[in-house]
Protein backbone atom coordinates (compact mmCIF):
# COMPACT_ATOMS: atom_id res chain seq x y z
CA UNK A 1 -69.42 43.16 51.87
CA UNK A 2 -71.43 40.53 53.06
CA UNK A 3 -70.11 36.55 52.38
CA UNK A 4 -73.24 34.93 52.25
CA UNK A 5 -73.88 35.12 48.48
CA UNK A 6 -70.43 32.60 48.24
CA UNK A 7 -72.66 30.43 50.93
CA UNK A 8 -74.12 28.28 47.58
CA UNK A 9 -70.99 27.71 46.06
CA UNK A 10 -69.27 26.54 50.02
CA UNK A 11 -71.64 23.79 50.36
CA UNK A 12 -71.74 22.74 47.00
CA UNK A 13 -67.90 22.68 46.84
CA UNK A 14 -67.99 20.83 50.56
CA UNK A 15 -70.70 18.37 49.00
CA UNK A 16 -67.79 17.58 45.98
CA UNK A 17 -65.14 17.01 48.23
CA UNK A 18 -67.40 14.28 50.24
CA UNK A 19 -68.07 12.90 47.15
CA UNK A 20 -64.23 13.04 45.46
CA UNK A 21 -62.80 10.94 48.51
CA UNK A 22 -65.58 8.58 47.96
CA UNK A 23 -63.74 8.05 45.03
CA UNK A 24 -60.41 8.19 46.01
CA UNK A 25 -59.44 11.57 45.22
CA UNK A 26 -57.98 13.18 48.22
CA UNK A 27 -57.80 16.85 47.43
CA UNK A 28 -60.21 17.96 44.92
CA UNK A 29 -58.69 21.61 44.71
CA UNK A 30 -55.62 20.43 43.46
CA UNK A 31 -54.25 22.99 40.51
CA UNK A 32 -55.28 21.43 37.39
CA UNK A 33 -57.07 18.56 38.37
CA UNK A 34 -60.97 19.84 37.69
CA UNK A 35 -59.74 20.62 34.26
CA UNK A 36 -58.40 17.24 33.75
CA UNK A 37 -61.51 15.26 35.24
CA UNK A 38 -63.28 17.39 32.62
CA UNK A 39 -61.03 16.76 29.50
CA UNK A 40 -60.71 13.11 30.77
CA UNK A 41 -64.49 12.87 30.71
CA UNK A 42 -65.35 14.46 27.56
CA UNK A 43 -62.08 12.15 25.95
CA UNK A 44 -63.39 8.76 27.51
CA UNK A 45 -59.76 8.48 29.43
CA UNK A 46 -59.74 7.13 32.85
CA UNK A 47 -58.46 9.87 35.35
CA UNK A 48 -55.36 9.43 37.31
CA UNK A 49 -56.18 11.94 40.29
CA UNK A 50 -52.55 12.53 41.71
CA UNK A 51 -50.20 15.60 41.49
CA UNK A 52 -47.04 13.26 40.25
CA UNK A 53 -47.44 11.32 37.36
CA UNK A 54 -49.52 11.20 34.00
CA UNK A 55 -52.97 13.32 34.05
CA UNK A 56 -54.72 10.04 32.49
CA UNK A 57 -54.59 6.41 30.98
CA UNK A 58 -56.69 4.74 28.54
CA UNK A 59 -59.64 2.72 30.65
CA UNK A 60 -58.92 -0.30 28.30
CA UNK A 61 -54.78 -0.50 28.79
CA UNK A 62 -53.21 1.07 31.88
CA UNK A 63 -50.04 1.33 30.75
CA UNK A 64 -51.08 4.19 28.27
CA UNK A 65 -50.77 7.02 29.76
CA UNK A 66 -51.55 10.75 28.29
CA UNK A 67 -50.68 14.55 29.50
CA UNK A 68 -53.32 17.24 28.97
CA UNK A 69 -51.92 20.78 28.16
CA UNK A 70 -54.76 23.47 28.45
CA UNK A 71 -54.66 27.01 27.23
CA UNK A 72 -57.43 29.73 27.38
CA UNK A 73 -58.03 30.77 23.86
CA UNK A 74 -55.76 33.81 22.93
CA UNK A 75 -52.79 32.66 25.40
CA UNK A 76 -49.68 30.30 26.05
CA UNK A 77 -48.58 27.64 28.28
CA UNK A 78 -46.22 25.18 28.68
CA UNK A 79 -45.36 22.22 30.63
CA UNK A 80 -44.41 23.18 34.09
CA UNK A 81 -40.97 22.01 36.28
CA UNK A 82 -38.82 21.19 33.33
CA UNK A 83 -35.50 21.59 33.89
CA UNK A 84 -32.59 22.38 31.59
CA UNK A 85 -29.78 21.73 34.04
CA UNK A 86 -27.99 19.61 36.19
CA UNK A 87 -28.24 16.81 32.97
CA UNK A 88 -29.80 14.38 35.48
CA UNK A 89 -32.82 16.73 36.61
CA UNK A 90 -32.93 17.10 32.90
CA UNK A 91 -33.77 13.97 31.73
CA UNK A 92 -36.17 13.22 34.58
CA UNK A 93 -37.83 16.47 33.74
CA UNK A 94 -37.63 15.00 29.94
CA UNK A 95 -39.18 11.58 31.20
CA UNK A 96 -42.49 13.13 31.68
CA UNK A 97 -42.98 13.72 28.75
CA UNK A 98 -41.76 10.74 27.11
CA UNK A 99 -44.02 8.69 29.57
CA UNK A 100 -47.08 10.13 27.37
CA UNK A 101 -48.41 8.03 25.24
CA UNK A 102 -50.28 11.25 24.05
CA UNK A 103 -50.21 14.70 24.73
CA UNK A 104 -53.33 16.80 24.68
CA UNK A 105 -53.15 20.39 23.70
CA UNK A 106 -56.65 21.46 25.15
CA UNK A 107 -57.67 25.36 24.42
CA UNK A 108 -60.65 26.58 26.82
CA UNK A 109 -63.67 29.02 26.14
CA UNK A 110 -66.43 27.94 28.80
CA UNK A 111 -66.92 24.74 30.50
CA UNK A 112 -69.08 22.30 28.79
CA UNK A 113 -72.43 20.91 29.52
């Protein structure tokens, strides 16, 4: 099966990544983070673009930070590397979520306009 019809989506993905450096995000495929530039956007947040830490603050007070959860319709999740023990790895695991100012439970149909 021939590759070519994939050809659009390659240089339209490699025309992204030029641009998400530009803006200081360094790996554009990370897991999660298109969804969260999305639900950042359509919330008004300010997008922190880094695997560790919150998924967003608020533009008008950095030190508000917020999680987004997203779901497709019909299904689960869950927040991911929590850990019940040693106690230590516990409570760090417990920290992100008490670093959230807010958590946003976001359940997905189709990508908005």
């Amino acid at each position: 099966m021939s590759q070519d019809r994939f050809k659009p989506v390659i240089k339209l993905l490699k025309e992204a990544f030029v641009l998400a450096r530009s803006l200081g995000i360094p790996n554009l495929l990370q897991p999660g983070l298109a969804k969260e530039m999305i639900v950042a956007d359509i919330l008004g947040h300010e997008l922190i673009p880094t695997k560790r830490g919150a998924d967003a603050r608020d533009p008008a007070n950095p030190n508000i930070a917020y999680e987004y959860l997203s779901f497709l319709e019909g299904k689960s999740g869950q927040f991911d590397r929590m850990i019940q023990f040693p106690e230590d790895e516990r409570e760090d695991s417990l920290d992100r979520i008490r670093r959230n100012h807010k958590t946003f439970c976001c359940f997905l149909q189709d990508i908005p306009d």
